[in-house]
PDB file of N, CA and C in Angstrom:
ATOM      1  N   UNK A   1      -6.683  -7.792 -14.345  1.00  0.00           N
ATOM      2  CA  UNK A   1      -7.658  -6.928 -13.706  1.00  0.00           C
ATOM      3  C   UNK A   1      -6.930  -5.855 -12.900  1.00  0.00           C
ATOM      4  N   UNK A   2      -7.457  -4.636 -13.166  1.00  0.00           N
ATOM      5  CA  UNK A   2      -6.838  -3.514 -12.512  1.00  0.00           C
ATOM      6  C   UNK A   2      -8.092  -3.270 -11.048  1.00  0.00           C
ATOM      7  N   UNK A   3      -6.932  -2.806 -10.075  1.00  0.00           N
ATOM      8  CA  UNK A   3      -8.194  -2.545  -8.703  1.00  0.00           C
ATOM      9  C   UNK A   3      -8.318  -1.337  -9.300  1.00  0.00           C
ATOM     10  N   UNK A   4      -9.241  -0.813  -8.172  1.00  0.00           N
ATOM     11  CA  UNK A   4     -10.082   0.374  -8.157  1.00  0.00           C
ATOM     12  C   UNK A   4     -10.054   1.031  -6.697  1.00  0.00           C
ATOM     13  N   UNK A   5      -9.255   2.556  -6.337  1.00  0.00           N
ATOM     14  CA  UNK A   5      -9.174   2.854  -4.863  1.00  0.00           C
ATOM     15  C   UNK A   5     -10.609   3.055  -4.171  1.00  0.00           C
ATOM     16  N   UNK A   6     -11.812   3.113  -5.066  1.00  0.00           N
ATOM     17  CA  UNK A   6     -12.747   3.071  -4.240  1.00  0.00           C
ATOM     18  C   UNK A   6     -13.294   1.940  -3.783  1.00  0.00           C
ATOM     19  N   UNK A   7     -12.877   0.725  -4.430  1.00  0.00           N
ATOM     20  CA  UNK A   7     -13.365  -0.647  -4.193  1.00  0.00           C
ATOM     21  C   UNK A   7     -12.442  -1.007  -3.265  1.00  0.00           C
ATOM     22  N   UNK A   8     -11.512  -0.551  -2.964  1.00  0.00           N
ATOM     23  CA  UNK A   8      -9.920  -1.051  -2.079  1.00  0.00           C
ATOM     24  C   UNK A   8     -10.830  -0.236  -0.261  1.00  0.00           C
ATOM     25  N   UNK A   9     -11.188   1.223  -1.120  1.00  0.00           N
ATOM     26  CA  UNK A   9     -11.286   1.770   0.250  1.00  0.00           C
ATOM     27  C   UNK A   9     -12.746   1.120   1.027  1.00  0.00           C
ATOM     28  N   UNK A  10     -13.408   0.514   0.149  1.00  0.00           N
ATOM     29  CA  UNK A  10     -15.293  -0.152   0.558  1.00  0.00           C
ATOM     30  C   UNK A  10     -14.923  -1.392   1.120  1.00  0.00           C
ATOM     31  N   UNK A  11     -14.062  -1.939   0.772  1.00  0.00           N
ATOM     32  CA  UNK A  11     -14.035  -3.153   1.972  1.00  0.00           C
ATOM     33  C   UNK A  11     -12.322  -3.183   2.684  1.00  0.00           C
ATOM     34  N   UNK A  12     -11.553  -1.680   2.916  1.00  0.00           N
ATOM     35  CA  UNK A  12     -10.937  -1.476   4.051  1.00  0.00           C
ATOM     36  C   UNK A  12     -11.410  -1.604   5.192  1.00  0.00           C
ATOM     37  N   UNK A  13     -11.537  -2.970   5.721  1.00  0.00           N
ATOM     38  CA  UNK A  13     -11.873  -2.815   7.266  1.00  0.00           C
ATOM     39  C   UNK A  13     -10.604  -4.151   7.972  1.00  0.00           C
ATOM     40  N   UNK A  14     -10.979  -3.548   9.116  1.00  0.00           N
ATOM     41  CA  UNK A  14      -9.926  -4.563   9.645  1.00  0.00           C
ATOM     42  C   UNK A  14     -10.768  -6.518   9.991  1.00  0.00           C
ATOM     43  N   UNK A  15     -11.388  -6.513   9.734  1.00  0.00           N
ATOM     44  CA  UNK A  15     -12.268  -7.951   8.970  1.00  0.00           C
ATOM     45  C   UNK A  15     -11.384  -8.277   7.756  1.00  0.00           C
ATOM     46  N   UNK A  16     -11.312  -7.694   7.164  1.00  0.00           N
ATOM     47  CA  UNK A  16     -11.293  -7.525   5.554  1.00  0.00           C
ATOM     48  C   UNK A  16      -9.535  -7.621   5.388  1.00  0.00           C
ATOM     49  N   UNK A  17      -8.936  -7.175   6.073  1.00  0.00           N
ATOM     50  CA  UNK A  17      -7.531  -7.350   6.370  1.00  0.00           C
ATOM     51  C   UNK A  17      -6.213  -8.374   6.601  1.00  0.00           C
ATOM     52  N   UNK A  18      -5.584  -8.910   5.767  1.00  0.00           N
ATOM     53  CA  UNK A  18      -4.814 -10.151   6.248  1.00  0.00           C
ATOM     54  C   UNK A  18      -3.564  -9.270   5.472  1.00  0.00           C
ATOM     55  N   UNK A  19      -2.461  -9.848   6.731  1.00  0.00           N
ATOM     56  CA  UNK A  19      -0.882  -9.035   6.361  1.00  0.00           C
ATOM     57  C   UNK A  19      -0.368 -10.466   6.088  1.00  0.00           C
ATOM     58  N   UNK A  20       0.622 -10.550   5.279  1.00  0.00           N
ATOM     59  CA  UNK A  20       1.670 -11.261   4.982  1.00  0.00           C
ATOM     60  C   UNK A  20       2.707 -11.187   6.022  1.00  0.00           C
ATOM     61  N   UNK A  21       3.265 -12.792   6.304  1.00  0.00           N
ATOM     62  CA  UNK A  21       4.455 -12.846   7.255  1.00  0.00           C
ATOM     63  C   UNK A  21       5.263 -11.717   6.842  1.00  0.00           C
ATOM     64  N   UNK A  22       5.846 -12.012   5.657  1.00  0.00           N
ATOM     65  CA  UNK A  22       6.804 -10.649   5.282  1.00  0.00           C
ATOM     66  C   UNK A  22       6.222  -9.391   5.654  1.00  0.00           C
ATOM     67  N   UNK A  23       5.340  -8.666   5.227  1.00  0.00           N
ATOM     68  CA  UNK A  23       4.586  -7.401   5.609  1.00  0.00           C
ATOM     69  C   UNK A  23       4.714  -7.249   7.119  1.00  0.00           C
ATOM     70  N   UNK A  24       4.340  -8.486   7.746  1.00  0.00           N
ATOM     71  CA  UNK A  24       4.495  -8.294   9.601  1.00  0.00           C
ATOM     72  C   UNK A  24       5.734  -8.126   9.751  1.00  0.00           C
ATOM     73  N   UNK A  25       6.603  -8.864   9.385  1.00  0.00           N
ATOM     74  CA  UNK A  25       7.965  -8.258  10.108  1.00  0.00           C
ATOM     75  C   UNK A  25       8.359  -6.617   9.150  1.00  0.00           C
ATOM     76  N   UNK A  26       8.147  -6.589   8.190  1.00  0.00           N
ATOM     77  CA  UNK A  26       8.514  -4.890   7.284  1.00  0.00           C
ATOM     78  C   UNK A  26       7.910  -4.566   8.503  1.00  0.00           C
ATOM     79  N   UNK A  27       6.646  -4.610   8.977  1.00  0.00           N
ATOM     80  CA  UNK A  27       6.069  -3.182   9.176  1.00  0.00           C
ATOM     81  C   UNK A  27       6.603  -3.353  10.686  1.00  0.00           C
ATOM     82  N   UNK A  28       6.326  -4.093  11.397  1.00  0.00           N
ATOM     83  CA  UNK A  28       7.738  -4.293  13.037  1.00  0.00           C
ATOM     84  C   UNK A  28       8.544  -3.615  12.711  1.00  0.00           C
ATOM     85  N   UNK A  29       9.655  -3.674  11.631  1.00  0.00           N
ATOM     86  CA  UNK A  29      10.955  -2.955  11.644  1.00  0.00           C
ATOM     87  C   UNK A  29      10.594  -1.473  11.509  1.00  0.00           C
ATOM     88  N   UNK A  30       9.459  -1.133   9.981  1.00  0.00           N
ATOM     89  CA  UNK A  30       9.834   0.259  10.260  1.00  0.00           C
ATOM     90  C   UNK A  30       8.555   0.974  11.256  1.00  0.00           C
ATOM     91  N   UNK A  31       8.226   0.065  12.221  1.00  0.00           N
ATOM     92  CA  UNK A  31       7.394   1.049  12.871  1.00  0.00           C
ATOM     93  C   UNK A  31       5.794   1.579  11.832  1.00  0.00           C
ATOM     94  N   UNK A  32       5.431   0.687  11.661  1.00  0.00           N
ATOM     95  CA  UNK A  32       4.226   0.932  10.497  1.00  0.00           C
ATOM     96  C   UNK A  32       3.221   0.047  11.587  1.00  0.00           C
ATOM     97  N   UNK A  33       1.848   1.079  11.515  1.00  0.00           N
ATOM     98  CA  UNK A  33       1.225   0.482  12.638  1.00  0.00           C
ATOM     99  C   UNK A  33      -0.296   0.109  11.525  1.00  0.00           C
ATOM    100  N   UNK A  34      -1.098  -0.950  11.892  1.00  0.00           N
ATOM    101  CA  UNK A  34      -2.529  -1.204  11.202  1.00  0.00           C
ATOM    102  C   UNK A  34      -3.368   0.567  10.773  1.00  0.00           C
ATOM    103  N   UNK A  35      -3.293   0.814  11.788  1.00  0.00           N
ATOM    104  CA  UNK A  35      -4.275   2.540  11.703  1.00  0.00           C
ATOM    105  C   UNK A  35      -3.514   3.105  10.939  1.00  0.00           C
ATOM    106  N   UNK A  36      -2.077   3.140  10.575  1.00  0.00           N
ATOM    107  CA  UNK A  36      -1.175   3.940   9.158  1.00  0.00           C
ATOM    108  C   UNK A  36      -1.735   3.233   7.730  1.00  0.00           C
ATOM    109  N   UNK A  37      -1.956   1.958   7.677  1.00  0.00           N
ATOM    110  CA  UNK A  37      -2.229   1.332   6.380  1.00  0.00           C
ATOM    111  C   UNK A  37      -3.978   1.887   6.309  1.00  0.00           C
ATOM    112  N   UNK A  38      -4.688   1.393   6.996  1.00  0.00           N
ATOM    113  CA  UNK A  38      -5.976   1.813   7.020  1.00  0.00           C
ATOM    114  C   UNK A  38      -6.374   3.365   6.048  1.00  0.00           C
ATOM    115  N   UNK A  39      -5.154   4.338   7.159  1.00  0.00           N
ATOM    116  CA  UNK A  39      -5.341   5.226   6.636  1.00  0.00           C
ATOM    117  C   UNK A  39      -4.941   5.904   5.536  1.00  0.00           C
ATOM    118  N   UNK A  40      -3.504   5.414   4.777  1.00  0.00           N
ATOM    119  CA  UNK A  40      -3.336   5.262   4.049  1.00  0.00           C
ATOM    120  C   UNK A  40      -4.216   5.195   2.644  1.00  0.00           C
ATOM    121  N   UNK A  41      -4.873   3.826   2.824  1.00  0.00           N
ATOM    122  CA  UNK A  41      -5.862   2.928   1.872  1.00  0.00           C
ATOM    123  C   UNK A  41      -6.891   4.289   1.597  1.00  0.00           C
ATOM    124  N   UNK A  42      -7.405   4.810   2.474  1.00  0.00           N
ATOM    125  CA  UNK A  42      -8.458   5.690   2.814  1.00  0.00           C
ATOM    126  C   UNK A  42      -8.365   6.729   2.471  1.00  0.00           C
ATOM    127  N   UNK A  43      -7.243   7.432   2.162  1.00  0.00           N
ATOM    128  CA  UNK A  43      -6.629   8.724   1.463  1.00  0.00           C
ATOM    129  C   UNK A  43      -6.066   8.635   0.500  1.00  0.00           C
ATOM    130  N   UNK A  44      -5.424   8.001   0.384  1.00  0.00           N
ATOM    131  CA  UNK A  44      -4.337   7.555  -0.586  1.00  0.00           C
ATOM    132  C   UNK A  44      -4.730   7.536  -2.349  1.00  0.00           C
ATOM    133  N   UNK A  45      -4.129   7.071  -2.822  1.00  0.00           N
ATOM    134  CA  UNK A  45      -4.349   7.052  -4.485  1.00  0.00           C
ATOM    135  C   UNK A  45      -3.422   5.701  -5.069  1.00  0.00           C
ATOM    136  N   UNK A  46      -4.060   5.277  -5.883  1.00  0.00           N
ATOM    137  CA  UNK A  46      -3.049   4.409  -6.808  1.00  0.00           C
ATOM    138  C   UNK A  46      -1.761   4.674  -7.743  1.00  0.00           C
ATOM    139  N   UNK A  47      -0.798   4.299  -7.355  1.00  0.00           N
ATOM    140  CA  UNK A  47       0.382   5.146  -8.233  1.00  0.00           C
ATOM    141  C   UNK A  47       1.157   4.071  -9.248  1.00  0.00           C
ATOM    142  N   UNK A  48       0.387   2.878  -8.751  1.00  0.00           N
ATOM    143  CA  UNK A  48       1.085   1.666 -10.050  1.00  0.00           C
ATOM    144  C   UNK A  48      -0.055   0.468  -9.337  1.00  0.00           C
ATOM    145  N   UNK A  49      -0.359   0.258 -11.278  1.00  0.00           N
ATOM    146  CA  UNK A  49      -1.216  -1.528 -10.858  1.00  0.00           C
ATOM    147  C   UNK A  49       0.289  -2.608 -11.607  1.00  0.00           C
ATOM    148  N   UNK A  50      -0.195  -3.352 -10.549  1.00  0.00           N
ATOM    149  CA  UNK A  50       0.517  -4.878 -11.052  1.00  0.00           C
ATOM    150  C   UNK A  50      -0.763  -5.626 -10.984  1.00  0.00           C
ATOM    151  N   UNK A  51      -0.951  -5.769 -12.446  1.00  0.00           N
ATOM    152  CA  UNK A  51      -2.326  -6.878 -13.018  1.00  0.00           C
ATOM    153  C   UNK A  51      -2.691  -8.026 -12.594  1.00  0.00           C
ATOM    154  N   UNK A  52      -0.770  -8.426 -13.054  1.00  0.00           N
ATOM    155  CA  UNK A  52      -0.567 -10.108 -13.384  1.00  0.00           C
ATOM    156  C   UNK A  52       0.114 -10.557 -12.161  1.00  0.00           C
ATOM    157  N   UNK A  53      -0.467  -9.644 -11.012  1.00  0.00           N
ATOM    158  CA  UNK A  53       0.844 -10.690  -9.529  1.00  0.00           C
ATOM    159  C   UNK A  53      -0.199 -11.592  -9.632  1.00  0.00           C
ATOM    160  N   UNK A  54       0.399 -12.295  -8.394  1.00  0.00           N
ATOM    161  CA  UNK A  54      -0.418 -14.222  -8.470  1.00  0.00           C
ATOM    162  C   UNK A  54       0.283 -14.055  -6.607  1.00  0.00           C
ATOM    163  N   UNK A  55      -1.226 -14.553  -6.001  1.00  0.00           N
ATOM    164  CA  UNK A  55      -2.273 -14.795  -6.639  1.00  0.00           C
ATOM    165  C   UNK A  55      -3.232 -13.994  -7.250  1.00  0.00           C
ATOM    166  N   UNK A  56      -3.247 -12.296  -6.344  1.00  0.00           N
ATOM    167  CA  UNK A  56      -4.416 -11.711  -7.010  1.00  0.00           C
ATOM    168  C   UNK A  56      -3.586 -10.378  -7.377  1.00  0.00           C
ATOM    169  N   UNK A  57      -4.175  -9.718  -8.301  1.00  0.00           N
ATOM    170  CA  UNK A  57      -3.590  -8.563  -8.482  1.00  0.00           C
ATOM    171  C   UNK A  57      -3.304  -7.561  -7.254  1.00  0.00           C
ATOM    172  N   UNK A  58      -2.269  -6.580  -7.465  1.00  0.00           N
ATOM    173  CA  UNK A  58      -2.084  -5.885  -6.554  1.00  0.00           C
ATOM    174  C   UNK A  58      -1.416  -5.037  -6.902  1.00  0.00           C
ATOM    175  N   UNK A  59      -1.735  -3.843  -5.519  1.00  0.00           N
ATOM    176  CA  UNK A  59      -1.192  -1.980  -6.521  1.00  0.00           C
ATOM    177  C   UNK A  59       0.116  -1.326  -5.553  1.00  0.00           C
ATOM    178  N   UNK A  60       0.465  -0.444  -5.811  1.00  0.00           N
ATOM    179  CA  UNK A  60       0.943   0.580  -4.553  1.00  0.00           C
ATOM    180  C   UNK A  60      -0.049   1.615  -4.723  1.00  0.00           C
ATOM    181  N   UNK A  61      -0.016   1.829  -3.476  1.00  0.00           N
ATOM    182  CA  UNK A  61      -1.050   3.165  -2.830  1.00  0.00           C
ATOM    183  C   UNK A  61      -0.244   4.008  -2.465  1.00  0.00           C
ATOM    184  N   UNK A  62      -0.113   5.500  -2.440  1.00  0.00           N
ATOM    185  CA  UNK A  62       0.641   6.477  -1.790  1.00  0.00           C
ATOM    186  C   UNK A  62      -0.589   7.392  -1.060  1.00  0.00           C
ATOM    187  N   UNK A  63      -0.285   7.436   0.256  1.00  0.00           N
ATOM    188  CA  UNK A  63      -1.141   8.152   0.974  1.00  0.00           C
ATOM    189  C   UNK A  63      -0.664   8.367   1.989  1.00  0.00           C
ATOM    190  N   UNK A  64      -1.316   9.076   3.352  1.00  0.00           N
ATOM    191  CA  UNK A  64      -0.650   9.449   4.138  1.00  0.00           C
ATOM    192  C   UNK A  64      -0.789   8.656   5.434  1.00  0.00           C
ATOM    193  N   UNK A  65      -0.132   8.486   6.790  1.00  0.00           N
ATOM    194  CA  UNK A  65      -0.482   7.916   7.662  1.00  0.00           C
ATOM    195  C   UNK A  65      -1.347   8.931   8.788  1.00  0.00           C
ATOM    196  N   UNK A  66      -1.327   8.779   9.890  1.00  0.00           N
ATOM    197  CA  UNK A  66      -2.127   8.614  11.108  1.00  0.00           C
ATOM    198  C   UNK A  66      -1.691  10.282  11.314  1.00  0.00           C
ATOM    199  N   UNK A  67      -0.588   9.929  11.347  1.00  0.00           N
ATOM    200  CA  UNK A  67       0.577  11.340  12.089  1.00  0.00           C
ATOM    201  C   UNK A  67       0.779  12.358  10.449  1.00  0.00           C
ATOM    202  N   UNK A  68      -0.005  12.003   9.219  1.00  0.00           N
ATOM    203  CA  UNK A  68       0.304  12.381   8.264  1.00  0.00           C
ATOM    204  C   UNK A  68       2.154  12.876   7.430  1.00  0.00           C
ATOM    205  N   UNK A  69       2.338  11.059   7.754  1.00  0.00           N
ATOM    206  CA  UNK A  69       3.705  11.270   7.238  1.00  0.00           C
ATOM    207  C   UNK A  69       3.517  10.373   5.303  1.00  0.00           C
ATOM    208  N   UNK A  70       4.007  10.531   4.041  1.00  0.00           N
ATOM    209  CA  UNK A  70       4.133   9.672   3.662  1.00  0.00           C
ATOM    210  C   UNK A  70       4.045   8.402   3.641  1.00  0.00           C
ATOM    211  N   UNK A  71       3.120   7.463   3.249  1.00  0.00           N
ATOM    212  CA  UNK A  71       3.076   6.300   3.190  1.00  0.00           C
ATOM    213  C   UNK A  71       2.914   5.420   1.906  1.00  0.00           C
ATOM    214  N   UNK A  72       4.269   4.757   1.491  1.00  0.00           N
ATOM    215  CA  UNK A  72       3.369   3.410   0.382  1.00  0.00           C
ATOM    216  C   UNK A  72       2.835   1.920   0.601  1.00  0.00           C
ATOM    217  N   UNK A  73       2.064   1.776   0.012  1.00  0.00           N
ATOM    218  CA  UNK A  73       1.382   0.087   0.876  1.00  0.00           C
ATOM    219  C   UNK A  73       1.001  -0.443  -0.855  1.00  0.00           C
ATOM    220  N   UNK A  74       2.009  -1.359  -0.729  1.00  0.00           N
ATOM    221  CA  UNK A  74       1.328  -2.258  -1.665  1.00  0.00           C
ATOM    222  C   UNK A  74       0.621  -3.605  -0.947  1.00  0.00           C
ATOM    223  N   UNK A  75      -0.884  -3.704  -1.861  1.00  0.00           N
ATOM    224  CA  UNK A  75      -1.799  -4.549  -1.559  1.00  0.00           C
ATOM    225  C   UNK A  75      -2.499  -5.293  -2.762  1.00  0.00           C
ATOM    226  N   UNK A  76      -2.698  -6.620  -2.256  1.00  0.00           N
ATOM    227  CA  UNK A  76      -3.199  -7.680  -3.308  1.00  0.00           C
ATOM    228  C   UNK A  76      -4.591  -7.601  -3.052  1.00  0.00           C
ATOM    229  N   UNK A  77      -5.789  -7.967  -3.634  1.00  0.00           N
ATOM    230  CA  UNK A  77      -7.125  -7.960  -3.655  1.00  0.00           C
ATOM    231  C   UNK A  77      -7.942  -8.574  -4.597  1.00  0.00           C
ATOM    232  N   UNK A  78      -8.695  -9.927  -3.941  1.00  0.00           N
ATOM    233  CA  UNK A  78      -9.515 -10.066  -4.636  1.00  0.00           C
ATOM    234  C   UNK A  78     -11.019  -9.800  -4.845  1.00  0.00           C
ATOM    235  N   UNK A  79     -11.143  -8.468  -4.214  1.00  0.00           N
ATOM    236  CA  UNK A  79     -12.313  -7.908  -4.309  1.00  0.00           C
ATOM    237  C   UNK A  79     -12.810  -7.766  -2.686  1.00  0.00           C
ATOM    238  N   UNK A  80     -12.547  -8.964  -2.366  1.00  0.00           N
ATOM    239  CA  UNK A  80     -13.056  -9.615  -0.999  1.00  0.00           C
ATOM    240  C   UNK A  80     -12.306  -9.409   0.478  1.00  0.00           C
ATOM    241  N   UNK A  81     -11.065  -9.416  -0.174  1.00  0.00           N
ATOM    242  CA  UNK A  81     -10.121  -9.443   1.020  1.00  0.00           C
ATOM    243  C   UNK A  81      -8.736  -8.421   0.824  1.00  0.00           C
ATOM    244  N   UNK A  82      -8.327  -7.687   1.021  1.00  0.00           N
ATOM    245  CA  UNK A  82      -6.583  -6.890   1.091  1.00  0.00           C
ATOM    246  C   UNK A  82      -6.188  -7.327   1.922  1.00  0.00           C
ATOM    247  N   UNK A  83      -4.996  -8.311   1.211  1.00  0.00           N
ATOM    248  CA  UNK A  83      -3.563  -8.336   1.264  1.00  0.00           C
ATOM    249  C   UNK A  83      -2.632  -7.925   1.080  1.00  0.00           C
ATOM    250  N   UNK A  84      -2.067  -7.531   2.069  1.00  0.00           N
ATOM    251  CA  UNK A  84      -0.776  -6.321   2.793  1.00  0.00           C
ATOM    252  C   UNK A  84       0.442  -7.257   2.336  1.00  0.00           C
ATOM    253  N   UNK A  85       1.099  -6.797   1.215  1.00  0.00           N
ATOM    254  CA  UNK A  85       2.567  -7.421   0.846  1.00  0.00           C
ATOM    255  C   UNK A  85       3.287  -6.965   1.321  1.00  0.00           C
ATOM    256  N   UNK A  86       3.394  -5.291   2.064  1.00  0.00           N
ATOM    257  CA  UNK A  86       4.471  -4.591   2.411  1.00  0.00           C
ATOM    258  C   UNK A  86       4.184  -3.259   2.278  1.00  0.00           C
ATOM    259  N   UNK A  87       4.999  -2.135   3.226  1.00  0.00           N
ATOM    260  CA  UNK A  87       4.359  -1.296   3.601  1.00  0.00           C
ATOM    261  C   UNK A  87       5.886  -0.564   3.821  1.00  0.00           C
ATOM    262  N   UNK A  88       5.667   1.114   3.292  1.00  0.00           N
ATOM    263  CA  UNK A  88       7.296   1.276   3.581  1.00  0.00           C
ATOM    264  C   UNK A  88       6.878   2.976   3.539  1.00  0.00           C
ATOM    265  N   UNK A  89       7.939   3.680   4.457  1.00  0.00           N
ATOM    266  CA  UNK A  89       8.184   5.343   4.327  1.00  0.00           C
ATOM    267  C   UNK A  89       8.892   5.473   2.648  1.00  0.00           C
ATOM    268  N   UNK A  90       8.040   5.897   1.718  1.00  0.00           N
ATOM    269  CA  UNK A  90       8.961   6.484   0.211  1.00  0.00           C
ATOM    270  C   UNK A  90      10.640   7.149   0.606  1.00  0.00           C
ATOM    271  N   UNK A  91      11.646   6.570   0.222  1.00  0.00           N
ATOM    272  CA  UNK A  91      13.002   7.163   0.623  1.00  0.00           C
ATOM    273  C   UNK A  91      12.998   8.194  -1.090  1.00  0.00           C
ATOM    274  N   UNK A  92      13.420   9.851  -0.288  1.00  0.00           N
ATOM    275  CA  UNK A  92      13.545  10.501  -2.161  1.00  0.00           C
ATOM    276  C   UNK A  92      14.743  10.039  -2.996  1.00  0.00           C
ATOM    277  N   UNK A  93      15.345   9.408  -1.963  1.00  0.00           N
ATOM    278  CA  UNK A  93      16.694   8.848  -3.399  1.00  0.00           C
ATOM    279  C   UNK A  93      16.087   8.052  -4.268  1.00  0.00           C
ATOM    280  N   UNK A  94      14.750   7.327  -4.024  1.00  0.00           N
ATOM    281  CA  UNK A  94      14.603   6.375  -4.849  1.00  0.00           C
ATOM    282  C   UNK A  94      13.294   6.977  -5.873  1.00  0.00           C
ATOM    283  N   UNK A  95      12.590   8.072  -5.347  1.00  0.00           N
ATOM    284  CA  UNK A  95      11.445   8.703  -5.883  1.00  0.00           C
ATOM    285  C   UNK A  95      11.357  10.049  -5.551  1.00  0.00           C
ATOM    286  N   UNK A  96      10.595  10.793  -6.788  1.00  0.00           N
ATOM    287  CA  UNK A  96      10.876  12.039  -6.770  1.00  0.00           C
ATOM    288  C   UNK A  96       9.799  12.787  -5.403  1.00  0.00           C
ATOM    289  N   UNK A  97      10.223  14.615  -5.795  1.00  0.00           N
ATOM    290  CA  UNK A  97       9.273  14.835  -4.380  1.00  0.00           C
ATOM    291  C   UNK A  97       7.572  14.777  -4.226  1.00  0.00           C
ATOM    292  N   UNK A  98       7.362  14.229  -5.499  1.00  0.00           N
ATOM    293  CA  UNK A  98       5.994  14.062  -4.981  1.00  0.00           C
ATOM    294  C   UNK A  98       5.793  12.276  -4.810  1.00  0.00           C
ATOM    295  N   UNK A  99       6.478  11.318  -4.652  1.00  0.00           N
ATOM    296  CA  UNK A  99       6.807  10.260  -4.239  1.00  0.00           C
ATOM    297  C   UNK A  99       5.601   9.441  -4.728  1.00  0.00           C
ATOM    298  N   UNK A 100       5.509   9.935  -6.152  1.00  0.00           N
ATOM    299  CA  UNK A 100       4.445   8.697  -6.932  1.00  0.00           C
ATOM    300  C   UNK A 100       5.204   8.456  -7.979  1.00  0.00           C
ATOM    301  N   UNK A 101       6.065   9.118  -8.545  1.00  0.00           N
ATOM    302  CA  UNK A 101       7.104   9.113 -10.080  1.00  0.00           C
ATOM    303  C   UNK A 101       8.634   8.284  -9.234  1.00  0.00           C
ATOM    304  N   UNK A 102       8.806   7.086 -10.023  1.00  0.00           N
ATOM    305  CA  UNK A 102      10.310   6.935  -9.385  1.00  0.00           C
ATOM    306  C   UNK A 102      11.331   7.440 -10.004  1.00  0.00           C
ATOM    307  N   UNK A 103      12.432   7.606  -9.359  1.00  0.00           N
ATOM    308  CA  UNK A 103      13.382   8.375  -9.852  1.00  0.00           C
ATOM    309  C   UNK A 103      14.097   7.569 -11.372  1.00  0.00           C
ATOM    310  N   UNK A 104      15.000   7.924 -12.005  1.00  0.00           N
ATOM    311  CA  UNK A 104      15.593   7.146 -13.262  1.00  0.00           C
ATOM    312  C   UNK A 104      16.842   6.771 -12.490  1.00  0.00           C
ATOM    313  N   UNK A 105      16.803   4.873 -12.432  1.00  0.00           N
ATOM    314  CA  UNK A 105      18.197   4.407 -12.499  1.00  0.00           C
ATOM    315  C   UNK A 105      19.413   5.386 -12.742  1.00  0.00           C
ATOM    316  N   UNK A 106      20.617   5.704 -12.299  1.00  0.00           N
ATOM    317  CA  UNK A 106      21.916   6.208 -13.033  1.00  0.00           C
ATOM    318  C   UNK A 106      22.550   5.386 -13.106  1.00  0.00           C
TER     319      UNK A 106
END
């Protein structure tokens, strides 16, 4: 099952919200605050589905934050609930400048 950013953005609420231990400490380190993912989710676009994660499928989103810097958030969803796997500033060494295409291995 592929999500859908308008079904991601209809039950973005912070109810609706559970972060992963891992995701809590990512987003501690780089300074990634709840109102950046929110907003993110809320602007943002889908730039890759992963179908088959387990337990529920889950995408990266590229959108922007609060302060409108770059943001990617990958999130799991089963319709009901987003789950925050991790949350990161796009670095361009690793993706091009519009930071939805990744760059090619050398």
């Amino acid at each position: 099952m592929e999500l859908c950013i308008d079904e991601l953005r209809r039950i973005c609420t912070i109810e609706n919200i559970e972060i992963t231990l891992h995701a809590a400490r990512r987003l501690e380190q780089r300074g990634i605050f709840l109102k950046d993912i929110i907003a993110c989710i809320k602007n943002g676009k889908i730039i890759e589905q992963y179908p088959d994660d387990y337990p529920f499928p889950s995408c990266l989103i590229l959108g922007m934050t609060v302060k409108q810097n770059y943001l990617h958030v990958v999130v799991g969803s089963n319709r009901v609930t987003l789950w925050i796997v991790t949350a990161y500033f796009p670095d361009l060494q690793k993706w091009e400048n519009d930071f939805e295409t990744r760059k090619e291995k050398r």
